[in-house]
Protein backbone atom coordinates (compact mmCIF):
# COMPACT_ATOMS: atom_id res chain seq x y z
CA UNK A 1 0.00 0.00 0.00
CA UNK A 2 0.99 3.54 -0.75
CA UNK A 3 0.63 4.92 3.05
CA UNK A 4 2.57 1.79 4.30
CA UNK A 5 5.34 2.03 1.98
CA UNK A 6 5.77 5.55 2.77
CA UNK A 7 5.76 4.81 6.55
CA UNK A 8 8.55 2.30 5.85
CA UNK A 9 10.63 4.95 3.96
CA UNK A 10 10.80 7.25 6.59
CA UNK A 11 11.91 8.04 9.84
CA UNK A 12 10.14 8.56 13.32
CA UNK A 13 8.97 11.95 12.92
CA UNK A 14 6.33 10.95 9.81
CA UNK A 15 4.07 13.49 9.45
CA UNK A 16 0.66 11.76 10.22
CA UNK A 17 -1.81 14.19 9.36
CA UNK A 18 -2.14 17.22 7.01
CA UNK A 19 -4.98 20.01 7.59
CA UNK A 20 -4.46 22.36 4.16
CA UNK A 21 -7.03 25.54 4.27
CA UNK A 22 -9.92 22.88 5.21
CA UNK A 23 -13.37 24.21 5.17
CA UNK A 24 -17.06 23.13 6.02
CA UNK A 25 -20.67 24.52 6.06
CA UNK A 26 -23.92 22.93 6.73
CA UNK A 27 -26.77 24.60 4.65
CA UNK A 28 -24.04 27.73 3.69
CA UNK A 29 -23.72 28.36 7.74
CA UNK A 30 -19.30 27.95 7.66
CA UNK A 31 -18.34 25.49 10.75
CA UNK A 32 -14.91 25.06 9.56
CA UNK A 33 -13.00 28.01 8.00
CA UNK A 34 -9.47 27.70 6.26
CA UNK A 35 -8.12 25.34 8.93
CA UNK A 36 -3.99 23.92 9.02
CA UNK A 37 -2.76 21.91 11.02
CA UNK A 38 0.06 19.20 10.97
CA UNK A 39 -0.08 16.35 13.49
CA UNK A 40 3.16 14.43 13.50
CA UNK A 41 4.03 11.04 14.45
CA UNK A 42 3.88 10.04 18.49
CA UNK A 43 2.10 13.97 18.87
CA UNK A 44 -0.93 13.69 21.70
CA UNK A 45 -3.09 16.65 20.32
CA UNK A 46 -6.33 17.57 22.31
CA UNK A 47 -8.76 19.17 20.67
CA UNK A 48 -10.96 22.37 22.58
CA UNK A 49 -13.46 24.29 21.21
CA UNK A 50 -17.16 25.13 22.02
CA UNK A 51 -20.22 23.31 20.94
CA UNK A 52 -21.09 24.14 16.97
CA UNK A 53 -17.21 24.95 16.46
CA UNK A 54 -16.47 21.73 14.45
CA UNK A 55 -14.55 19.40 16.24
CA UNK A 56 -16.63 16.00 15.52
CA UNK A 57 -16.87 17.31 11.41
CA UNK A 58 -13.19 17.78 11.42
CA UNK A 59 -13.08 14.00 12.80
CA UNK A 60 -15.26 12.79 10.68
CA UNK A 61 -12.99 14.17 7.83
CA UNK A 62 -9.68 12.84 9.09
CA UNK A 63 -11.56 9.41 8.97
CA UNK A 64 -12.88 9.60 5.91
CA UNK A 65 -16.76 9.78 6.61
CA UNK A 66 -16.94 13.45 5.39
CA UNK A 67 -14.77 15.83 2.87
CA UNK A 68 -14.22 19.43 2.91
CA UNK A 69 -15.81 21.84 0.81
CA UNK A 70 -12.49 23.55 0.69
CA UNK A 71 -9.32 22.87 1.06
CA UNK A 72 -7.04 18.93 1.96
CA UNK A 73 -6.52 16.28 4.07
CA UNK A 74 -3.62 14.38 3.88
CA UNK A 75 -3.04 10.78 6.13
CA UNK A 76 0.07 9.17 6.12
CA UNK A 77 1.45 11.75 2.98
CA UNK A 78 -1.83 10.53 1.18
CA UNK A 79 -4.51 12.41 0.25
CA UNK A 80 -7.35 11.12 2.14
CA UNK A 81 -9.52 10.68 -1.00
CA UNK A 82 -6.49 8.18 -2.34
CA UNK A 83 -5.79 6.53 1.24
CA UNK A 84 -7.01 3.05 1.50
CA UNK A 85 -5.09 1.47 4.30
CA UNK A 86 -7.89 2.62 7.05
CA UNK A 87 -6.56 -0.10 9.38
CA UNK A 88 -3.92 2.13 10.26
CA UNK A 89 -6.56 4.76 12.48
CA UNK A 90 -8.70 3.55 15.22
CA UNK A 91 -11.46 6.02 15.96
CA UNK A 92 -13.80 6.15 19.14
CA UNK A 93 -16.53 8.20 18.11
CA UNK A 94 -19.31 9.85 20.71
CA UNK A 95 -20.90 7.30 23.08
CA UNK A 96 -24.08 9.46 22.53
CA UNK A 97 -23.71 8.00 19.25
CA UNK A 98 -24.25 4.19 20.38
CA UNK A 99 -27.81 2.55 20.64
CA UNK A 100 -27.46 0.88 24.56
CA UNK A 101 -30.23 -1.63 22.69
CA UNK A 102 -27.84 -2.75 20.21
CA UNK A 103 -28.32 -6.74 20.18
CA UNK A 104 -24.27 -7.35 20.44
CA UNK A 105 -21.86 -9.31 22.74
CA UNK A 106 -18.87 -6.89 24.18
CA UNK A 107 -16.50 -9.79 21.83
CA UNK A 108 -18.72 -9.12 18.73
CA UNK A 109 -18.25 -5.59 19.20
CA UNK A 110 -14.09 -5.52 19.25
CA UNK A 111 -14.52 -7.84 16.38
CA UNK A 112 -16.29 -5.72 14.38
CA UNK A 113 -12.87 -3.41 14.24
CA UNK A 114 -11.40 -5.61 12.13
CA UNK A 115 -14.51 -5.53 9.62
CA UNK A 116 -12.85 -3.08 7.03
CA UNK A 117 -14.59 -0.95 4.41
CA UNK A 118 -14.28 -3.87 1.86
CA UNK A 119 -14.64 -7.01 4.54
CA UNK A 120 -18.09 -6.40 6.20
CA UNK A 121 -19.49 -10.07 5.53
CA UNK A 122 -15.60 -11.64 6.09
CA UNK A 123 -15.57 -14.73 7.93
CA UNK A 124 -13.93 -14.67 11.53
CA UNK A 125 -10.65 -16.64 11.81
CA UNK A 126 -8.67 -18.31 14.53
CA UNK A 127 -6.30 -14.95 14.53
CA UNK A 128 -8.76 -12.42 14.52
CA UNK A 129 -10.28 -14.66 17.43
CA UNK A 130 -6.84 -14.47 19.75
CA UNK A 131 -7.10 -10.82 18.53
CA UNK A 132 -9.97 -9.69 20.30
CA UNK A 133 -9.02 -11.91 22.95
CA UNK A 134 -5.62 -10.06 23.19
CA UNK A 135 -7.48 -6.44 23.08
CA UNK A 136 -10.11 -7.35 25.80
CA UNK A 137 -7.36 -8.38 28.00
CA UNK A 138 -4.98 -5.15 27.46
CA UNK A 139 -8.24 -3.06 28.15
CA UNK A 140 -8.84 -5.32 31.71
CA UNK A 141 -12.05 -6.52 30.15
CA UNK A 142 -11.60 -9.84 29.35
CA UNK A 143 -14.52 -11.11 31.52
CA UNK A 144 -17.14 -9.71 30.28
CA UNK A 145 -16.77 -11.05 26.56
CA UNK A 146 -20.12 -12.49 26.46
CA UNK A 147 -22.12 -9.82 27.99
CA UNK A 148 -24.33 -7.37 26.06
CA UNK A 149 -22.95 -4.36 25.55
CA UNK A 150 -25.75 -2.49 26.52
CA UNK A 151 -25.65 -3.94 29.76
CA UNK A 152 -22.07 -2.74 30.81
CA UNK A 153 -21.45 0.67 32.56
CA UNK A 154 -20.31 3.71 30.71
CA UNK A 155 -16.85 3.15 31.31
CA UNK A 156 -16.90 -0.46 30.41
CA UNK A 157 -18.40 0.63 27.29
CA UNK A 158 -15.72 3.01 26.67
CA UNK A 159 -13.34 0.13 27.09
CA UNK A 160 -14.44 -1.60 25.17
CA UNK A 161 -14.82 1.12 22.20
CA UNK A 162 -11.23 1.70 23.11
CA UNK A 163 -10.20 -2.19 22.25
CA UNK A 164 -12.15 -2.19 19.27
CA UNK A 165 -10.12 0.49 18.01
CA UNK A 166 -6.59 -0.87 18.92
CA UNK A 167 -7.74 -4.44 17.29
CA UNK A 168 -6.05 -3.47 14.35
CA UNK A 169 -2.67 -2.11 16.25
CA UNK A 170 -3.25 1.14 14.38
CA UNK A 171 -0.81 4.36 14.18
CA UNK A 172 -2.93 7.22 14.81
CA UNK A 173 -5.86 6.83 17.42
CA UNK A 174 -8.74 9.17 17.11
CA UNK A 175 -11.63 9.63 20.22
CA UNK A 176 -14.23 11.76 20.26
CA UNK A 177 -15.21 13.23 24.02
CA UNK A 178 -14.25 9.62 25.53
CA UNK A 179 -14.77 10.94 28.86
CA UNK A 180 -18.06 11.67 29.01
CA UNK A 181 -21.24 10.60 30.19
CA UNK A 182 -18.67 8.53 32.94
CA UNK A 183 -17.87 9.07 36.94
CA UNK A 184 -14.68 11.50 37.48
CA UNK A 185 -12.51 8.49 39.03
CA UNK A 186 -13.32 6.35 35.37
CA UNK A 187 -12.75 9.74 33.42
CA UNK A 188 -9.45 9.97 35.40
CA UNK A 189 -8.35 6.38 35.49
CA UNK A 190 -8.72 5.90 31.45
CA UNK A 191 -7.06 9.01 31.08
CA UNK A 192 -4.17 7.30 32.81
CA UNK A 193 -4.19 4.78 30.56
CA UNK A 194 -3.82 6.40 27.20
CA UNK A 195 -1.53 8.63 28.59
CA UNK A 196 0.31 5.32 29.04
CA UNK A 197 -0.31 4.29 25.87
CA UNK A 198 1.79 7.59 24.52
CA UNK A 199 4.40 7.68 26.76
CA UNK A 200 5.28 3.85 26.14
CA UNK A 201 4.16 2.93 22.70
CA UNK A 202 4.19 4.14 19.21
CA UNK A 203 0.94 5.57 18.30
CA UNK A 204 0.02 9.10 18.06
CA UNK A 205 -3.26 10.51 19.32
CA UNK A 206 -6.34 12.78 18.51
CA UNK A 207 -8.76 13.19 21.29
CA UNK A 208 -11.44 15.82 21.08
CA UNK A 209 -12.58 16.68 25.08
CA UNK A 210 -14.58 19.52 26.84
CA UNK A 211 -12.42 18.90 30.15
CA UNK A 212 -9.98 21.85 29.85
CA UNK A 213 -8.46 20.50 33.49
CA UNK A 214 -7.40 17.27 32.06
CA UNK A 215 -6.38 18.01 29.03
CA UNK A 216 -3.88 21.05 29.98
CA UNK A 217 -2.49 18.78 33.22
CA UNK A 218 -0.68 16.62 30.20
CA UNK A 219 -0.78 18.64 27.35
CA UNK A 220 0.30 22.09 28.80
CA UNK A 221 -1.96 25.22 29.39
CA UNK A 222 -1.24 26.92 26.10
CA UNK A 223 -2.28 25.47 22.78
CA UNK A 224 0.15 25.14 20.10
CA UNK A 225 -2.28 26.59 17.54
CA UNK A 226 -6.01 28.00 17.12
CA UNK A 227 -7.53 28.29 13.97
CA UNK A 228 -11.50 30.23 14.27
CA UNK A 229 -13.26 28.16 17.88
CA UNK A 230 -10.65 25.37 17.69
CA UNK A 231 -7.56 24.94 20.03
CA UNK A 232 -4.95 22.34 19.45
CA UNK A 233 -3.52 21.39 22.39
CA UNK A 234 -0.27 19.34 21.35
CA UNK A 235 2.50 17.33 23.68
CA UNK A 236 4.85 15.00 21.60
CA UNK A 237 5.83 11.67 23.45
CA UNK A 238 9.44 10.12 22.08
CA UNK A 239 10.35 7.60 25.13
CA UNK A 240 10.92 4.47 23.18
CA UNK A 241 14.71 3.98 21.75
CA UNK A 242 13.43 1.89 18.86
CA UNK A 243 10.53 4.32 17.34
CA UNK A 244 8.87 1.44 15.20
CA UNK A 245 8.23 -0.24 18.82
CA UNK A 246 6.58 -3.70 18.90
CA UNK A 247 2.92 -5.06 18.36
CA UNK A 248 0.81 -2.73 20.57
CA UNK A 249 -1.96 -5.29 22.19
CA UNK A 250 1.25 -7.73 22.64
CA UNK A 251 2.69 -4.89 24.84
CA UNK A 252 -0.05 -3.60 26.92
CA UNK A 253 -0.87 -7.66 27.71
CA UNK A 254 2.28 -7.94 29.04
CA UNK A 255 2.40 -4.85 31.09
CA UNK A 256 -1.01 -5.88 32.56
């Protein structure tokens, strides 16, 4: 693939994500307006602004789901409308976004990560089998597998969410307000554990939040940049010798 290729050719400061003069409007009201922004590889980069300013659109655009009216997005140095190796972002959107009545096991859910845009009917092997297995137990969740997911607590949900999105070991993680709608010792405790995930492993991070507190405690109280309502909030985490590191799930197994 084009993106992988290019990630083998170069070094650990990839550039992971390119925002050229991006613009949005729903029904000619602008949301977005001539945003840029670079987010490079092993970068933590919270994103503030206020409701209406954009932050779930711009998401949505990194991942493909929407495309600006203006301007480019670039993943991996390819443009998004060219990039087909998806597998390398994990997104978490909203948990407002999830139907609690959804008829699905906690296991079918994390499988369903490795369902690509091209594989929705593929049949589930042995491997993708003792993957899930190995996400559920780096998230702590490996014992409730067979429960519905609509039957867990918020932050069990978010969990899970979470190891449906690393089933695929992917480069750049992308959440949506994963903190709320959960108790402040959850919020705090999974913020601990991405913040983990940065400092110890290679995979760089987007993570929209409306907790300022939490946000600025890791990622300073300044933002790097602001572009109309949007702040990006930006700490870069280079603690491993060996920047192509080792298979992520493998890791945080161990280390649990």
């Amino acid at each position: 693939m084009e993106a992988a290729a290019s990630m083998a050719q170069t070094g650990c400061h990839r550039e992971i994500v390119n925002l050229s003069g991006v613009s949005f409007s729903y029904d000619n009201q602008p949301i977005l307006q001539d945003v840029n922004f670079r987010i490079m590889e092993r970068d933590f980069v919270g994103l503030i602004g206020s409701n209406g300013a954009g932050k779930t659109t711009l998401l949505r655009m990194i991942v493909g789901l929407t495309r600006p009216h203006k301007g480019a997005v670039s993943l991996f140095g390819t443009p998004a409308a060219r990039f087909k190796d998806w597998n390398l972002i994990g997104y978490v959107p909203q948990r407002s976004h999830f139907n609690p009545l959804f008829p699905a096991t906690v296991k079918e859910v994390v499988l369903s990560g490795l369902y690509g845009r091209k594989k929705l009917f593929r049949r589930v092997t042995k491997e993708d089998v003792a993957r899930c297995e190995d996400a559920l137990r780096a998230m702590k969740i490996e014992e409730l597998g067979n429960k519905r997911i609509g039957a867990l607590s918020g932050g069990q949900q978010q969990r899970v969410f979470l190891a449906r999105a690393l089933i695929n070991n992917p480069k750049l993680l992308i959440l949506d307000e994963p903190l709320t709608g959960i108790d402040v010792e959850t919020q705090q405790n999974f913020f601990q554990m991405i913040k983990h995930m940065h400092q110890r492993h290679n995979i760089t991070f987007l993570m929209v939040s409306h907790d300022m507190d939490m946000v600025r405690s890791y990622l300073g109280e300044e933002p790097k940049e602001r572009s109309g309502k949007l702040s990006f909030y930006v700490r870069h985490s280079h603690d491993l010798e060996d920047c192509q590191g080792t298979d992520l799930l493998h890791s945080l197994r161990k280390e649990g």
